[in-house]
C-alpha atoms as a PDB file:
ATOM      1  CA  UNK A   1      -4.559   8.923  45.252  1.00  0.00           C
ATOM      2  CA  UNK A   2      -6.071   6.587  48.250  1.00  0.00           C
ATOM      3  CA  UNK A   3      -5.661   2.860  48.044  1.00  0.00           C
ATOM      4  CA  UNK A   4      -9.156   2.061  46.973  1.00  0.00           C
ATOM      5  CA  UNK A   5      -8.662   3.975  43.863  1.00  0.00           C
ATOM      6  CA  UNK A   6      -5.485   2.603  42.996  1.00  0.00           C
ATOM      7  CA  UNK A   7      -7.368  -1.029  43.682  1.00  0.00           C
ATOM      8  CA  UNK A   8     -10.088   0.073  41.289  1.00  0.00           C
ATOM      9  CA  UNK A   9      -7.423   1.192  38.766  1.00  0.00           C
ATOM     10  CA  UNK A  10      -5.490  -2.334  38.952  1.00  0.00           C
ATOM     11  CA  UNK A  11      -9.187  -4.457  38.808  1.00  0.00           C
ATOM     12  CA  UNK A  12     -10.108  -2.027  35.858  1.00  0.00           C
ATOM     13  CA  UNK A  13      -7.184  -3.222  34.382  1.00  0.00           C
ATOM     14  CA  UNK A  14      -7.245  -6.518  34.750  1.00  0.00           C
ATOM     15  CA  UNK A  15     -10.526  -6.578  33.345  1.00  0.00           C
ATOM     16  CA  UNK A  16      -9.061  -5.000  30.131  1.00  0.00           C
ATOM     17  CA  UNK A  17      -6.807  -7.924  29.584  1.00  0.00           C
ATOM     18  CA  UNK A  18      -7.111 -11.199  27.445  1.00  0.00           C
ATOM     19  CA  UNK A  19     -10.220 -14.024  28.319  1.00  0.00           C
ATOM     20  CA  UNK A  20      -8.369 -16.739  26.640  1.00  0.00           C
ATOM     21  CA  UNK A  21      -7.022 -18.070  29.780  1.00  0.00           C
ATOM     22  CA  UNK A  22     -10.858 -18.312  31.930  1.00  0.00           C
ATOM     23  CA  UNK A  23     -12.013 -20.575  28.388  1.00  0.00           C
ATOM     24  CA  UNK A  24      -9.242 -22.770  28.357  1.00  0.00           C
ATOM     25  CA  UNK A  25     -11.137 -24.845  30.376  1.00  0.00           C
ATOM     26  CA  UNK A  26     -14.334 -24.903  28.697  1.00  0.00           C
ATOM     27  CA  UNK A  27     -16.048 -27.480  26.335  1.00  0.00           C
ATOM     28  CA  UNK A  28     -14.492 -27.693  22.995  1.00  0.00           C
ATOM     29  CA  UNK A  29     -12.172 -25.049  23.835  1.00  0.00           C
ATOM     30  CA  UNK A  30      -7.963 -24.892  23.768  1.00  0.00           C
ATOM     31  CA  UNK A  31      -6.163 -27.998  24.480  1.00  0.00           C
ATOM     32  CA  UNK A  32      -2.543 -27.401  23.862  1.00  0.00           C
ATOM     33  CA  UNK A  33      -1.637 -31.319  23.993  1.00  0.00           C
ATOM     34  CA  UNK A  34      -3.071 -31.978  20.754  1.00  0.00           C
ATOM     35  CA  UNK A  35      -1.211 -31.890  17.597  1.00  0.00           C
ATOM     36  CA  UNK A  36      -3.200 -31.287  14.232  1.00  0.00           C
ATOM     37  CA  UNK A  37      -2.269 -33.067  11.448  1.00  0.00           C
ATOM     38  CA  UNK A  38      -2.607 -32.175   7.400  1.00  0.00           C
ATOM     39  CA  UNK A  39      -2.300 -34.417   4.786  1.00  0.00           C
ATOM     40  CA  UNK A  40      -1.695 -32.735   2.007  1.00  0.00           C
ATOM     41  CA  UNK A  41      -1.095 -34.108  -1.170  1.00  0.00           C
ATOM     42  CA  UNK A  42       1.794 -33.779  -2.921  1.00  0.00           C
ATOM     43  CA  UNK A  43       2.510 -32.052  -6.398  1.00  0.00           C
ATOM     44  CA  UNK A  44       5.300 -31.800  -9.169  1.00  0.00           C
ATOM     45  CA  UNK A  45       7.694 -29.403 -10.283  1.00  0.00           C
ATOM     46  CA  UNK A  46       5.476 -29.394 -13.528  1.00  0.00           C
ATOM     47  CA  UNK A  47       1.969 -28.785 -11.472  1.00  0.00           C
ATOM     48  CA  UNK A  48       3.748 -26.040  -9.475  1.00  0.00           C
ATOM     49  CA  UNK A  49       4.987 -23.924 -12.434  1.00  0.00           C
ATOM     50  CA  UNK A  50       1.596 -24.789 -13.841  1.00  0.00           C
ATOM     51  CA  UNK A  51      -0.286 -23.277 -10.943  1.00  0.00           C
ATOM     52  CA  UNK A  52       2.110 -20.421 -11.149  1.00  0.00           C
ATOM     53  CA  UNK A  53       1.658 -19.166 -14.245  1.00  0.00           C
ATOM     54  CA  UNK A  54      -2.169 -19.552 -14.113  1.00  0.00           C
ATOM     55  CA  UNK A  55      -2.211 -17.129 -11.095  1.00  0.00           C
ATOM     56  CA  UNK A  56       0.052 -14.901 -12.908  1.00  0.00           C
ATOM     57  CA  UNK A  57      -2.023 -15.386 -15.961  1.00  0.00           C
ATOM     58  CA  UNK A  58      -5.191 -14.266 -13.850  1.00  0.00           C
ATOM     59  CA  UNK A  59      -3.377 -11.564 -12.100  1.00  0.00           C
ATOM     60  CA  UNK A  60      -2.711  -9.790 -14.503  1.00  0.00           C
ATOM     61  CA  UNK A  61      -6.216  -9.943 -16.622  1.00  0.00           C
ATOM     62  CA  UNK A  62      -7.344  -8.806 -12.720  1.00  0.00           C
ATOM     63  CA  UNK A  63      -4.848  -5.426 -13.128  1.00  0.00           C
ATOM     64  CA  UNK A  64      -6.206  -4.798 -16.583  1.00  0.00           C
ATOM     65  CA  UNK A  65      -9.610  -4.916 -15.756  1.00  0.00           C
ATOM     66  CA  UNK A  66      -8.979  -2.634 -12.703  1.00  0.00           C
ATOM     67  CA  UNK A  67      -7.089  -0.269 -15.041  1.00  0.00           C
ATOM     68  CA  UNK A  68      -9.677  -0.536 -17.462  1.00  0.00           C
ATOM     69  CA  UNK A  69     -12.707   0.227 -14.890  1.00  0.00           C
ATOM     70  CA  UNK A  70     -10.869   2.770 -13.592  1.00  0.00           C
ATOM     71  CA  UNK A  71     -10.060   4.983 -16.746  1.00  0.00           C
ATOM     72  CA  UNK A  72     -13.734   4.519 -17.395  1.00  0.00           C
ATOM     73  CA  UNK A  73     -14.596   5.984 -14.072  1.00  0.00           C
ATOM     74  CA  UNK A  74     -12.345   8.821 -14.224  1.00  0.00           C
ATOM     75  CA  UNK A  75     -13.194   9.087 -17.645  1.00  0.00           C
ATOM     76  CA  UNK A  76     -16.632   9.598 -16.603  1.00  0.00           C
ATOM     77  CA  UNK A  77     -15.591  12.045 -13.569  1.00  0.00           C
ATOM     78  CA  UNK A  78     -13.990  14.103 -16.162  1.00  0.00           C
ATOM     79  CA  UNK A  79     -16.910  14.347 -18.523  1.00  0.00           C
ATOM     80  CA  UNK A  80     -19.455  14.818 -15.498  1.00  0.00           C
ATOM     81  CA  UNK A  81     -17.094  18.305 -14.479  1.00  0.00           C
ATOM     82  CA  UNK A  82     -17.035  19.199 -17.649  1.00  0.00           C
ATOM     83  CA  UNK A  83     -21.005  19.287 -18.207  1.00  0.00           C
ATOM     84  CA  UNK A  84     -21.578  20.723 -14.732  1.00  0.00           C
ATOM     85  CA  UNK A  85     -19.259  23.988 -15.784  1.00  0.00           C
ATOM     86  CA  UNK A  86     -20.853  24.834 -18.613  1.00  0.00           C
END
């Protein structure tokens, strides 16, 4: 291998590799001296089981309506193989 392949190789390379450094500089781009700040607001033991068993509550009408679209589906699947044989 000459040198001006192995040159090519290692620019190739170098190409390959992250841009984030060449935009740090940019408008509106990175500035790693600035701290962001939330506020959030704050909630109860009460509003936190609350929240908790809503999601539950929704997750698991979600799973049954999944199960229940699903059996329909294969349901169907089953029916379609079985016309198609006869």
């Amino acid at each position: 291998m000459t040198a001006n392949s192995m040159i090519t190789s290692i620019r190739n390379n170098l190409n390959l590799l992250s841009k984030r450094n060449r935009l740090k500089n940019k408008l509106g781009g990175f500035n790693s001296e600035k701290k962001v700040e939330y506020n959030f607001p704050k909630a109860t033991k009460k509003q936190l089981n609350d929240i908790a068993k809503q999601l539950k509550e929704e997750h698991r009408i979600r799973m049954l309506k999944v199960v229940i679209v699903t059996f329909i589906l294969f349901l169907g699947l089953v029916v379609g193989f079985l016309y198609s044989t006869d």
